[in-house]
PDB file of N, CA and C in Angstrom:
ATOM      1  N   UNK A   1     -23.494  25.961  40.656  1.00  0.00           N
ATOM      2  CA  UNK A   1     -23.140  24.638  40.198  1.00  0.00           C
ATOM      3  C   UNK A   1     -22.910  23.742  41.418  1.00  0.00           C
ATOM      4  N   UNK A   2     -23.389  22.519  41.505  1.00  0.00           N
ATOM      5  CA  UNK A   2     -23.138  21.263  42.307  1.00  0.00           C
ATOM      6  C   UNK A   2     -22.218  20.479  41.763  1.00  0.00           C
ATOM      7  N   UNK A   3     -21.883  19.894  42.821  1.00  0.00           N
ATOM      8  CA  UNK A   3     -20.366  18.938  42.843  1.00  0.00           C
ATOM      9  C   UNK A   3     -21.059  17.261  43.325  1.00  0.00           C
ATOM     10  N   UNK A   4     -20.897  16.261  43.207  1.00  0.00           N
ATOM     11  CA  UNK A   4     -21.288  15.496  43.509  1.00  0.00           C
ATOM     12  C   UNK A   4     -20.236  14.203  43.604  1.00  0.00           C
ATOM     13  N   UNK A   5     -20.405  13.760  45.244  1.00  0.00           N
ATOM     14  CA  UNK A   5     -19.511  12.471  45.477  1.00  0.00           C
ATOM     15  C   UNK A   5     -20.496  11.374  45.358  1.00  0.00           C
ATOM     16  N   UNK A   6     -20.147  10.218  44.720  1.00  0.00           N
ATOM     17  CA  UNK A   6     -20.878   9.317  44.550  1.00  0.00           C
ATOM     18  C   UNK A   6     -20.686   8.182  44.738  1.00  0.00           C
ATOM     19  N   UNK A   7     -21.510   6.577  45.227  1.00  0.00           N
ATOM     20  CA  UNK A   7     -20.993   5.419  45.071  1.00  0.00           C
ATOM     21  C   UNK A   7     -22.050   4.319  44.008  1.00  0.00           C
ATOM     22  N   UNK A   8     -21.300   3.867  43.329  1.00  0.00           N
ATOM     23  CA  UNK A   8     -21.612   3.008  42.554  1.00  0.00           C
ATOM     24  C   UNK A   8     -21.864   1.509  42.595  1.00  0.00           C
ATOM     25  N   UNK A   9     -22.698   0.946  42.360  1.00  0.00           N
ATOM     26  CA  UNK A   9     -22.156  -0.847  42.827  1.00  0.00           C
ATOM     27  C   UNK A   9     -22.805  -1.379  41.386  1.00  0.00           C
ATOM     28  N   UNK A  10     -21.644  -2.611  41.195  1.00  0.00           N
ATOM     29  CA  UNK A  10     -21.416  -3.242  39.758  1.00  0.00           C
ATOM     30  C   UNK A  10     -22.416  -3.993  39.659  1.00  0.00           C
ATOM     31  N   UNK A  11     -23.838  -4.341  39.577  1.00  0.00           N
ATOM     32  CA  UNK A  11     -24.636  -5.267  39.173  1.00  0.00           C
ATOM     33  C   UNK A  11     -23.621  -6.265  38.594  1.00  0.00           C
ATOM     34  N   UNK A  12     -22.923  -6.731  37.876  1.00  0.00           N
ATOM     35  CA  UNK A  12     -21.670  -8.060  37.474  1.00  0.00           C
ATOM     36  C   UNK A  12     -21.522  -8.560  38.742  1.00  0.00           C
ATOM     37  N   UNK A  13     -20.544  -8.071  39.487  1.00  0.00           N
ATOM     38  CA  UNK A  13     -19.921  -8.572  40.470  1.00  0.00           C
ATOM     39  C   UNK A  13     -20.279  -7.922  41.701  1.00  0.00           C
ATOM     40  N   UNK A  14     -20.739  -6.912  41.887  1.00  0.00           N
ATOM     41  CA  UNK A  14     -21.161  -6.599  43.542  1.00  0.00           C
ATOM     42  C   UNK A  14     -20.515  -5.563  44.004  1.00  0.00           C
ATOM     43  N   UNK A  15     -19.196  -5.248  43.234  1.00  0.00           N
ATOM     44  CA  UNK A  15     -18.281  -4.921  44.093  1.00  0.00           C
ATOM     45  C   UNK A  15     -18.506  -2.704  43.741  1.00  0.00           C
ATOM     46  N   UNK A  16     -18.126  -2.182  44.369  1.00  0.00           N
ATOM     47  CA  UNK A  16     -18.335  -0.734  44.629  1.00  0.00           C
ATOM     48  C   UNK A  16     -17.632  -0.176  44.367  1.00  0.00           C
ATOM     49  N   UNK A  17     -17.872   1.533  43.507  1.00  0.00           N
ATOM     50  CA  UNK A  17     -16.670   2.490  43.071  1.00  0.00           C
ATOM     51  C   UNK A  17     -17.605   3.637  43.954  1.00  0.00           C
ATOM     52  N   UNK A  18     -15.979   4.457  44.222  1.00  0.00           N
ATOM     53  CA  UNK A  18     -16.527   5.862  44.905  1.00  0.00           C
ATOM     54  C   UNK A  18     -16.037   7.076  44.231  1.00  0.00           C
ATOM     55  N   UNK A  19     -16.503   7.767  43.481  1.00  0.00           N
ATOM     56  CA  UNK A  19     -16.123   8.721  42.761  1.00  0.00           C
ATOM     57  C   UNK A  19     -16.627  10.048  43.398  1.00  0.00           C
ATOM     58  N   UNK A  20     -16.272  11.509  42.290  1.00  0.00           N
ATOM     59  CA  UNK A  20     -16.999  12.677  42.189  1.00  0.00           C
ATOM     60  C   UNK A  20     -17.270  12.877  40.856  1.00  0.00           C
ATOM     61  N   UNK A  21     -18.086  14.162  40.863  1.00  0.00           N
ATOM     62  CA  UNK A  21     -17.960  14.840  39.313  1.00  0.00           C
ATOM     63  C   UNK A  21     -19.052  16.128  40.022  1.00  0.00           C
ATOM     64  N   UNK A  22     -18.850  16.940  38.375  1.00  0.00           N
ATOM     65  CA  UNK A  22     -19.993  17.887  38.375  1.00  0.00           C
ATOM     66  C   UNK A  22     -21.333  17.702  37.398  1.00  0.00           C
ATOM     67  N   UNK A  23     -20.712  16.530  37.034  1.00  0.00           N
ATOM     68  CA  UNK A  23     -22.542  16.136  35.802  1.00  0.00           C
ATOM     69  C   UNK A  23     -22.846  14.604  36.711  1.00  0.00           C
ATOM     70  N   UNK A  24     -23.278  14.304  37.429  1.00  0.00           N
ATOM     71  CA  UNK A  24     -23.324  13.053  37.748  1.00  0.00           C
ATOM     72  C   UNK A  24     -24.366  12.026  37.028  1.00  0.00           C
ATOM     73  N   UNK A  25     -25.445  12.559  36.082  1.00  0.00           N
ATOM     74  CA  UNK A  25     -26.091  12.184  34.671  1.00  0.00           C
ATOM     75  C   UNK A  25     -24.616  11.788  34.196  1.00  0.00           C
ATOM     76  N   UNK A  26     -24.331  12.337  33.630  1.00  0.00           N
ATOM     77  CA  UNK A  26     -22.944  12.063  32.554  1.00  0.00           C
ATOM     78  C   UNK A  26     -21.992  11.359  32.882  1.00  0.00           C
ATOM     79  N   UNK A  27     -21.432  11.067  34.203  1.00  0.00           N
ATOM     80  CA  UNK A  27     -20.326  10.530  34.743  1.00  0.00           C
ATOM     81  C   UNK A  27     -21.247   8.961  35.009  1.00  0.00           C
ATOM     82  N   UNK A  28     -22.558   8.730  35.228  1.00  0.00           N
ATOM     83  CA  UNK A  28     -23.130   8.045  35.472  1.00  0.00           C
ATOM     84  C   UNK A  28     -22.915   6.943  33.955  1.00  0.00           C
ATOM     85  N   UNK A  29     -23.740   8.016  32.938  1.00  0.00           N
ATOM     86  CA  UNK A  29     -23.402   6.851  31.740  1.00  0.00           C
ATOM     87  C   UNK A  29     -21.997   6.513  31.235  1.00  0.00           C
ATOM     88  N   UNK A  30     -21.103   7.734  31.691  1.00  0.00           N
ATOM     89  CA  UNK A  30     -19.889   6.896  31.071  1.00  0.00           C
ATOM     90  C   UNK A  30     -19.258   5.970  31.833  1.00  0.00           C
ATOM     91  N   UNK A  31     -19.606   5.815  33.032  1.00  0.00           N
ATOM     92  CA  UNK A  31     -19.420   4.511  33.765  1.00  0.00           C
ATOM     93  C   UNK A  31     -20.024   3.330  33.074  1.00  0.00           C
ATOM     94  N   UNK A  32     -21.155   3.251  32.952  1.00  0.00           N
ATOM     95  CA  UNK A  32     -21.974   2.134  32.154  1.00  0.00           C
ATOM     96  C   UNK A  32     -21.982   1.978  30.556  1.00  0.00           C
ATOM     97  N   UNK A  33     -20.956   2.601  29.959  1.00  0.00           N
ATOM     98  CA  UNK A  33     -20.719   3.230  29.025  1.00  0.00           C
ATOM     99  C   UNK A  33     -19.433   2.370  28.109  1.00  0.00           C
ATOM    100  N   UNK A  34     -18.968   1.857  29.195  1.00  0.00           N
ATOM    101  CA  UNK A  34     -17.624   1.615  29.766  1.00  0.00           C
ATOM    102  C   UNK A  34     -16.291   2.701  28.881  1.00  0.00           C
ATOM    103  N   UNK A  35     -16.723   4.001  28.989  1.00  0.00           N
ATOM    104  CA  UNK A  35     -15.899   4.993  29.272  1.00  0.00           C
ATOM    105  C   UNK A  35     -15.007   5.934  30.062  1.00  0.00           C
ATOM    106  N   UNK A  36     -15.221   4.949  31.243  1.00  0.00           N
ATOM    107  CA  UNK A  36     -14.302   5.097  32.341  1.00  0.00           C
ATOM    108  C   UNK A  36     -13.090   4.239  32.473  1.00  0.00           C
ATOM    109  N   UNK A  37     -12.282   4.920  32.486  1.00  0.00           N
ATOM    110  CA  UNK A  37     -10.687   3.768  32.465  1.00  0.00           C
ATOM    111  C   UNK A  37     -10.947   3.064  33.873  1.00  0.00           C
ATOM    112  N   UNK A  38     -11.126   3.745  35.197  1.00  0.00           N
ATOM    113  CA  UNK A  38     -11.210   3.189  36.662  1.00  0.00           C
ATOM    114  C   UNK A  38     -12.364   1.716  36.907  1.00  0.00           C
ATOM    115  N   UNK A  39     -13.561   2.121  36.145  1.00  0.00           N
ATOM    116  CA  UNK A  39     -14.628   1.001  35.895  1.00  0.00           C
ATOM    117  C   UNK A  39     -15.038   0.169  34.928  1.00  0.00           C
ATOM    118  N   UNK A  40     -13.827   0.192  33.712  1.00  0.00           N
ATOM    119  CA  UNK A  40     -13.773  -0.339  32.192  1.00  0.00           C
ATOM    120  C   UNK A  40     -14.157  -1.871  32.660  1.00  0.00           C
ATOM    121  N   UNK A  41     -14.855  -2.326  31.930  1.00  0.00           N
ATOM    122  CA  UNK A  41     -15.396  -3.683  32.103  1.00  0.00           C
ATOM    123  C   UNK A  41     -16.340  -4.569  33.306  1.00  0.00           C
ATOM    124  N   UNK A  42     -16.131  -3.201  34.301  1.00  0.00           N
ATOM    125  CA  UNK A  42     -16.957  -3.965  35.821  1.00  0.00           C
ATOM    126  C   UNK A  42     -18.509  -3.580  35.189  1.00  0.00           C
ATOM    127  N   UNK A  43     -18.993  -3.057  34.382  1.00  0.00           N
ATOM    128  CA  UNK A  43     -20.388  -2.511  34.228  1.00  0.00           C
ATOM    129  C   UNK A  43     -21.535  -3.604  34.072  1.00  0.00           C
ATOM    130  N   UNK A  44     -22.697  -3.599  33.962  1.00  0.00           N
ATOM    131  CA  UNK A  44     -23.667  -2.080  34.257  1.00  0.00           C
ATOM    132  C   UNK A  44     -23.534  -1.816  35.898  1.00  0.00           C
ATOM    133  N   UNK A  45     -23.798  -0.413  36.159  1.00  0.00           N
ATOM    134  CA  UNK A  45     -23.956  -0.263  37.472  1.00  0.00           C
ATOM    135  C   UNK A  45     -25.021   0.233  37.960  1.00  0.00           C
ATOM    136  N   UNK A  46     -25.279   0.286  39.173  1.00  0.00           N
ATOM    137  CA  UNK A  46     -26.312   1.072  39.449  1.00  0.00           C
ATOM    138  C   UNK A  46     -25.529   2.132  40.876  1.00  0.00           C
ATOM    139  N   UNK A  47     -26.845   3.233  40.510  1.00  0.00           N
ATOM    140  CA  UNK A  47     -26.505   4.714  41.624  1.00  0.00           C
ATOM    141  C   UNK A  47     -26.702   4.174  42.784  1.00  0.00           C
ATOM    142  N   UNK A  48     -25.616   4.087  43.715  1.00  0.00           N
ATOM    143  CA  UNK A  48     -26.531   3.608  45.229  1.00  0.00           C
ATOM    144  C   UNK A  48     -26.606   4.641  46.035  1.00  0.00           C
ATOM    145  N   UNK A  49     -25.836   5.898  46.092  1.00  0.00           N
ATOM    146  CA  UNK A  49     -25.821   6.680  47.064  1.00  0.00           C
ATOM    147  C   UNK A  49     -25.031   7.731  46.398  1.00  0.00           C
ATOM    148  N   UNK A  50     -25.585   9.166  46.680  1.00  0.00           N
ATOM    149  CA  UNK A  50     -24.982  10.548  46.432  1.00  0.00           C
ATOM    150  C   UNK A  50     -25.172  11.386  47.170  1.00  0.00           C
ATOM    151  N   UNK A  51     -24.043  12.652  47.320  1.00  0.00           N
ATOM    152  CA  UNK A  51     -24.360  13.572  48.160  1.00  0.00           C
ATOM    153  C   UNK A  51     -24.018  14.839  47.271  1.00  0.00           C
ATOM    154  N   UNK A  52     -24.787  15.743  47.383  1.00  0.00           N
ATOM    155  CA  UNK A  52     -24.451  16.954  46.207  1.00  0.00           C
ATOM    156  C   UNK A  52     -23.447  18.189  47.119  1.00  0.00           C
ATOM    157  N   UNK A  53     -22.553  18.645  46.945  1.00  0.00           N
ATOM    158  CA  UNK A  53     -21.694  19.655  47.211  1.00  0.00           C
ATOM    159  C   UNK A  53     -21.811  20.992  46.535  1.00  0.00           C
ATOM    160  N   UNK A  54     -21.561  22.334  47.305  1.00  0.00           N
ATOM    161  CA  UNK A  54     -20.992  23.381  46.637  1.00  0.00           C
ATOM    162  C   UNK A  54     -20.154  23.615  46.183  1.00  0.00           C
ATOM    163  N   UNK A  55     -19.081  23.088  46.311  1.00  0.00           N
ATOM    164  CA  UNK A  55     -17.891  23.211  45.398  1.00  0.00           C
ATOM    165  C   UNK A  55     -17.380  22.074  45.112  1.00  0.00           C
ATOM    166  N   UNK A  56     -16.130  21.895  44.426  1.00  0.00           N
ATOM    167  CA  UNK A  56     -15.411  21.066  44.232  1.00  0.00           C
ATOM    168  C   UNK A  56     -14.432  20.315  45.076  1.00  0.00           C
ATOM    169  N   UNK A  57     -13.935  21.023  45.943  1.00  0.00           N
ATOM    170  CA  UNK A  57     -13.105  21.059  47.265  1.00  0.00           C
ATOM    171  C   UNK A  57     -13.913  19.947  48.384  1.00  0.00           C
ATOM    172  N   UNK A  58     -15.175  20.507  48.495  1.00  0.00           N
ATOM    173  CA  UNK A  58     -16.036  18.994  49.493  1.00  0.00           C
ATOM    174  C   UNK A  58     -16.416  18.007  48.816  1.00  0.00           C
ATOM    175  N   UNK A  59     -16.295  18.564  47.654  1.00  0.00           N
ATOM    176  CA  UNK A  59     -16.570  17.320  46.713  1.00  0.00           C
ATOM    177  C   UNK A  59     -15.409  16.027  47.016  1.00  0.00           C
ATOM    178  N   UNK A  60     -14.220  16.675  46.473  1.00  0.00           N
ATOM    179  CA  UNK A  60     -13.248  15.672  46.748  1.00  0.00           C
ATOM    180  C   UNK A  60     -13.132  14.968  48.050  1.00  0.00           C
ATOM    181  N   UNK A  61     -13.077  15.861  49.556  1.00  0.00           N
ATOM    182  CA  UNK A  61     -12.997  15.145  50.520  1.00  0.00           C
ATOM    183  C   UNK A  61     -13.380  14.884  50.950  1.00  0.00           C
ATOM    184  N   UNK A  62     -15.014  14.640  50.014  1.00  0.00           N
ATOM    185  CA  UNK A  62     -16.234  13.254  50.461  1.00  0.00           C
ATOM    186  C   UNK A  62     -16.322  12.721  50.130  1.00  0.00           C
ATOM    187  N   UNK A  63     -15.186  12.571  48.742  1.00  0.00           N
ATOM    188  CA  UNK A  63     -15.225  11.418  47.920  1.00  0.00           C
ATOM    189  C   UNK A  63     -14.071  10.283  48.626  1.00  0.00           C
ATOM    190  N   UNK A  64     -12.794  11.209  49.221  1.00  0.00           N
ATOM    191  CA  UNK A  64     -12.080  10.721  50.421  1.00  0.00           C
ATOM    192  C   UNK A  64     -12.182  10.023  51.180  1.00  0.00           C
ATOM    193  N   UNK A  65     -13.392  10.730  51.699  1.00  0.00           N
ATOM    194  CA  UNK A  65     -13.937  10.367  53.534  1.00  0.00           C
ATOM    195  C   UNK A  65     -14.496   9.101  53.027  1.00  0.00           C
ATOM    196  N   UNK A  66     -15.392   8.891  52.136  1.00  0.00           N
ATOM    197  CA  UNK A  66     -16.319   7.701  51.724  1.00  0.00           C
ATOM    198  C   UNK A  66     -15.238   6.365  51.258  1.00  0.00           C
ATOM    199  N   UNK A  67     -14.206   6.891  50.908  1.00  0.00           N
ATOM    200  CA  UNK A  67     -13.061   5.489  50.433  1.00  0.00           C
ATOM    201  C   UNK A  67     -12.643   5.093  51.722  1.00  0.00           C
ATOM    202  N   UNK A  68     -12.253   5.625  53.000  1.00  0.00           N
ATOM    203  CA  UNK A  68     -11.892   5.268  53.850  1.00  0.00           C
ATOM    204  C   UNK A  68     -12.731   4.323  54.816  1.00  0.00           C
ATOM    205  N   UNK A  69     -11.755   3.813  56.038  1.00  0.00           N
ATOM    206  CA  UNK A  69     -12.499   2.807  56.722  1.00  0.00           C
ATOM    207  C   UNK A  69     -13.529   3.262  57.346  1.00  0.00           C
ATOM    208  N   UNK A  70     -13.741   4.738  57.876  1.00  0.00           N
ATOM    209  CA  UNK A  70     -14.547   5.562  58.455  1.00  0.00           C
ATOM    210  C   UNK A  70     -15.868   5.735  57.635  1.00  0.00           C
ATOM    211  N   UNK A  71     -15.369   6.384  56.327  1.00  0.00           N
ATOM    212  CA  UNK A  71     -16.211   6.096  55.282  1.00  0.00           C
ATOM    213  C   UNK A  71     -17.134   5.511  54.903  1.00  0.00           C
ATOM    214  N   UNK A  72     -16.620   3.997  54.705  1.00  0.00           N
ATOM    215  CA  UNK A  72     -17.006   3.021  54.321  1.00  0.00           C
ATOM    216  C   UNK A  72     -17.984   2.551  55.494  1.00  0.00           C
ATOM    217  N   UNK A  73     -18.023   2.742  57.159  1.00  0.00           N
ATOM    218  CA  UNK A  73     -18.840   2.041  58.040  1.00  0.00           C
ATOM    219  C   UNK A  73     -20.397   3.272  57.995  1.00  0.00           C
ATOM    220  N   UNK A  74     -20.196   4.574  57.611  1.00  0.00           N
ATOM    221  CA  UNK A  74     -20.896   5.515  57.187  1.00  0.00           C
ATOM    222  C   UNK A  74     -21.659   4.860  56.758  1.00  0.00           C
ATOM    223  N   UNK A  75     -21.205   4.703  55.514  1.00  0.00           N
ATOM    224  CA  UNK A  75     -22.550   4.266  53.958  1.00  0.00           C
ATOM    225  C   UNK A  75     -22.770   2.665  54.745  1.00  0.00           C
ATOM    226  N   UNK A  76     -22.019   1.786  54.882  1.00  0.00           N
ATOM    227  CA  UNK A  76     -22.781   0.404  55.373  1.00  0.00           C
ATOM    228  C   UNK A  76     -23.967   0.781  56.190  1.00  0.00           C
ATOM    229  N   UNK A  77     -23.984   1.281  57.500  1.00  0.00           N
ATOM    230  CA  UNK A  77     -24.730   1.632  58.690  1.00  0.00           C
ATOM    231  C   UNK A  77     -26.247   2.701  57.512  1.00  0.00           C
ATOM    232  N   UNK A  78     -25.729   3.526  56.695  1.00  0.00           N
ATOM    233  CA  UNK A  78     -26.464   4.617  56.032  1.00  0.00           C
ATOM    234  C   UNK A  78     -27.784   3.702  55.334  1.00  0.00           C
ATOM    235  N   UNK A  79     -26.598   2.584  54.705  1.00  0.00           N
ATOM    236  CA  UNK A  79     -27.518   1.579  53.403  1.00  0.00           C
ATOM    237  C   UNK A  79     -27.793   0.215  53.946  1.00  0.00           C
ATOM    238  N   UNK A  80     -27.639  -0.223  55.432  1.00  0.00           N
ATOM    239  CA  UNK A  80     -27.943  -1.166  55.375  1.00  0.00           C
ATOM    240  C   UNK A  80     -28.762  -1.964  55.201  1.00  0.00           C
ATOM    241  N   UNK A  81     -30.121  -1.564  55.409  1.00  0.00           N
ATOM    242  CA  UNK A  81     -31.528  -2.239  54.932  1.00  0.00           C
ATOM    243  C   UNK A  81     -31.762  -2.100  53.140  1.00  0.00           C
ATOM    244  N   UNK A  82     -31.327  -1.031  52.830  1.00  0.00           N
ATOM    245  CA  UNK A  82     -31.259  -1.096  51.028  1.00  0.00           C
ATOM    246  C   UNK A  82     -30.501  -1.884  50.335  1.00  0.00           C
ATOM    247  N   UNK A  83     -29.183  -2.815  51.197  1.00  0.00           N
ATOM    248  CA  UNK A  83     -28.245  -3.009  50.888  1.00  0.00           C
ATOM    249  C   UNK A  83     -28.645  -4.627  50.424  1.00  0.00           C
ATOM    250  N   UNK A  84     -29.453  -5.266  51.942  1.00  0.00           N
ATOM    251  CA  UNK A  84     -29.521  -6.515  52.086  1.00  0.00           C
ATOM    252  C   UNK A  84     -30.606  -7.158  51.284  1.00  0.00           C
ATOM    253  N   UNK A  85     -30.263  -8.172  50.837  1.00  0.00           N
ATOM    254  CA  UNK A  85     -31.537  -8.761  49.448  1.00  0.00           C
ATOM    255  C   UNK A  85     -32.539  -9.304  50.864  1.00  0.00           C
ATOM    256  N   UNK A  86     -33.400  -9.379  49.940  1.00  0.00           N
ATOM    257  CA  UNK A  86     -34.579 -10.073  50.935  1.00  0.00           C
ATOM    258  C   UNK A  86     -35.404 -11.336  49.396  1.00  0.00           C
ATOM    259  N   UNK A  87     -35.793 -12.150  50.472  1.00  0.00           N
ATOM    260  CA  UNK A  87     -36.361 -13.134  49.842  1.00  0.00           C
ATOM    261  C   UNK A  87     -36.302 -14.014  49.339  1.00  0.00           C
TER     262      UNK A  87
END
């Protein structure tokens, strides 16, 4: 079984969630679903970035590492050309 840390960004407003799970299909629609208490009303979203884990344990403290300021310059630098609109 895979573990998966993930980031999300709100097509509404722009703005980004960083989660885990072990169905990330499933955690995906109940985000857009608005069956998530953490993302209730920011929806639809789209997948911007995942990393799959062996357990649950790296799961969490990549879901950690990715909330932090360290984190966060990771995925900017990771996504920056995917990030920026063109045109």
């Amino acid at each position: 079984m895979f573990y998966y840390a993930y980031l999300l960004q709100s097509i509404k407003d722009g703005r980004f969630y960083t989660g885990f799970t072990s169905d990330l299909r499933k955690r995906f629609n109940q985000h857009n679903n608005d069956e998530s208490t953490y993302t209730k009303g920011r929806g639809p979203f789209k997948l911007i970035y995942y990393e799959a884990c062996l357990d649950l344990k790296d799961a969490r403290q990549r879901e950690k590492y990715l909330k932090s300021g360290r984190g966060k310059r990771f995925i900017h630098e990771r996504l920056k050309r995917f990030l920026v609109r063109t045109g």
